[in-house]
Protein backbone atom coordinates (compact mmCIF):
# COMPACT_ATOMS: atom_id res chain seq x y z
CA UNK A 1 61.60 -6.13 16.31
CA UNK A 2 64.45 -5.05 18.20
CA UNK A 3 67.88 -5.63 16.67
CA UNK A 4 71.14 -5.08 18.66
CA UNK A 5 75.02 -5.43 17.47
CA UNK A 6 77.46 -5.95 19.98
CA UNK A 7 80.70 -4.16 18.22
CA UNK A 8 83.60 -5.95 20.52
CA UNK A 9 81.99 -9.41 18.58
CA UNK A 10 84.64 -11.29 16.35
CA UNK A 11 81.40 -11.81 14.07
CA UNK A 12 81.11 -8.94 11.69
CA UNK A 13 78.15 -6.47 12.66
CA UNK A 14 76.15 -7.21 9.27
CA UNK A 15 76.61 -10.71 9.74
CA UNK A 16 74.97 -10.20 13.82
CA UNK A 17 71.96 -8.32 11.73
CA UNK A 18 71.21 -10.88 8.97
CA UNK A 19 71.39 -13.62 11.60
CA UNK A 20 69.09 -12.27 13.81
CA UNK A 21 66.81 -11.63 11.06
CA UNK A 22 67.17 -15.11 10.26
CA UNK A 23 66.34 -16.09 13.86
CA UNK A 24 63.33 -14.28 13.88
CA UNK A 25 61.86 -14.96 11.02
CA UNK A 26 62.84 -19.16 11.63
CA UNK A 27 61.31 -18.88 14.97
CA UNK A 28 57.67 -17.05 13.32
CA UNK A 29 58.55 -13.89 14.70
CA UNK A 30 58.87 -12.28 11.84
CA UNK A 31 55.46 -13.35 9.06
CA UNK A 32 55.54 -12.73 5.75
CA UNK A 33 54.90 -9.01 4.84
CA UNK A 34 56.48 -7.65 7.80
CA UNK A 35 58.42 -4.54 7.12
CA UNK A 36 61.60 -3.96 8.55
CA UNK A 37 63.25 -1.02 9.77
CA UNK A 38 64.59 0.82 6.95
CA UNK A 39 68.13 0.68 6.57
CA UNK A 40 69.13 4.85 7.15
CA UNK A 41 67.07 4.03 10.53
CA UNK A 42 68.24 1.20 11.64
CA UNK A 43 71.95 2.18 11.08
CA UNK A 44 71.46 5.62 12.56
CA UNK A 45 69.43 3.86 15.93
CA UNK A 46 72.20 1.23 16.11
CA UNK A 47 74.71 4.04 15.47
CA UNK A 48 76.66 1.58 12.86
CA UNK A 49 77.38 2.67 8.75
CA UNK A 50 74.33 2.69 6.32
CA UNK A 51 76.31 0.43 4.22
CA UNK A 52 76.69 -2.40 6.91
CA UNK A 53 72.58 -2.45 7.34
CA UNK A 54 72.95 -2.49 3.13
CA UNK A 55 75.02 -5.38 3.08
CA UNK A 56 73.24 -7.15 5.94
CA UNK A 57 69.56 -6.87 3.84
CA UNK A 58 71.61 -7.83 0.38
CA UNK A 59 72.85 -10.96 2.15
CA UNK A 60 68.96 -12.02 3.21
CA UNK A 61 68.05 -10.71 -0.50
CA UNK A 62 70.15 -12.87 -1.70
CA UNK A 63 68.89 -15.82 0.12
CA UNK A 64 64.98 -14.98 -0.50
CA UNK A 65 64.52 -14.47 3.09
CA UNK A 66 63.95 -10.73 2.73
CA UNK A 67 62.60 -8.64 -0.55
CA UNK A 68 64.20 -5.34 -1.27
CA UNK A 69 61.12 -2.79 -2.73
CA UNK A 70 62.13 0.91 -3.86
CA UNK A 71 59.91 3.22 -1.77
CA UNK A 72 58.83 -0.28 0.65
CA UNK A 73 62.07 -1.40 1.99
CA UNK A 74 62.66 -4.44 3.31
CA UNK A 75 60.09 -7.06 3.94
CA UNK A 76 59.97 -10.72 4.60
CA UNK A 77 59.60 -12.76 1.71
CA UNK A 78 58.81 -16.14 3.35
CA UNK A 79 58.29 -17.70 6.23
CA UNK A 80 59.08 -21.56 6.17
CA UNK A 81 57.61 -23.79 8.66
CA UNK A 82 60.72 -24.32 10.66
CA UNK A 83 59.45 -25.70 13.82
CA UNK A 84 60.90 -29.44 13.18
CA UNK A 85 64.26 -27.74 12.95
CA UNK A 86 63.81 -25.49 15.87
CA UNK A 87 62.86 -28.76 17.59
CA UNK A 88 66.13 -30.61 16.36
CA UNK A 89 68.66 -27.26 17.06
CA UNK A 90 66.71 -27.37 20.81
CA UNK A 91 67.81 -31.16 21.57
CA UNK A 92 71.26 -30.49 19.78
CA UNK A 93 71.99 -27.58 22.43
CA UNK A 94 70.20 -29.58 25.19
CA UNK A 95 72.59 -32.71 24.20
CA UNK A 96 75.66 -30.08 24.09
CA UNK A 97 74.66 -28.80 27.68
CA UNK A 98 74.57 -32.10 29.28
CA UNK A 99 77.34 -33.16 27.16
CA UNK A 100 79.27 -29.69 28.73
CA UNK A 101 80.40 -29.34 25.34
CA UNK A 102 81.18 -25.70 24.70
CA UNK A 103 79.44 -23.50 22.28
CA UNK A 104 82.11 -22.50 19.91
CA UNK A 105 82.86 -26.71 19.76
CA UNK A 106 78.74 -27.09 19.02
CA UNK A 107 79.10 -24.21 16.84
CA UNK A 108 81.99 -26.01 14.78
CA UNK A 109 80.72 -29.37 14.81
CA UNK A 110 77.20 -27.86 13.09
CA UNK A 111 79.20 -26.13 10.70
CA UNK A 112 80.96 -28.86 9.10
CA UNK A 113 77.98 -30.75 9.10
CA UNK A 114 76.16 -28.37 6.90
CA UNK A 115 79.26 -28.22 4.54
């Protein structure tokens, strides 16, 4: 799995990481067991702090998408059959296209829905 961080982002680079994490592992990408790049290597290949890659695997810890194992590293802990909601969040951004709504409104509105 390739993971990028784009540093002129208003979103916080561990934030970028955990979310793309997410994404992957939502869309089956990532399957149960899979290892990920361990942290002093992904921080040094993305050229970013240790600690940001740190926080960015506590944050998935702490949701149960990711387990943290001395001398393993990080792996995925589940994989939940998201397809239905990949199928909704497709039609939501189709409906949004047509709509010419613009992201960051899409974004907002899906936001305080969730609250």
């Amino acid at each position: 799995m390739l993971l990028r961080v784009d540093p002129s982002s208003p979103e916080p680079l561990f934030q970028q990481l955990a979310d793309q994490v997410r994404r992957a592992v939502a869309r089956g990408e990532l399957s149960a067991g899979t290892r990920l790049p361990a942290a002093r290597e992904l921080s040094t290949s993305l050229d970013i702090n240790l600690h940001t890659v740190l926080r960015a695997y506590q944050e998935l810890r702490d949701e149960g998408v990711i387990e943290l194992r001395r001398g393993r590293g990080a792996v995925v802990a589940r994989t939940d059959d998201l397809a239905a909601l990949h199928e909704a969040v497709e039609r939501l951004v189709q409906t949004a296209r047509r709509l010419d709504v613009p992201p960051a409104t899409t974004l907002a509105l899906l936001k305080e829905a969730l609250r």
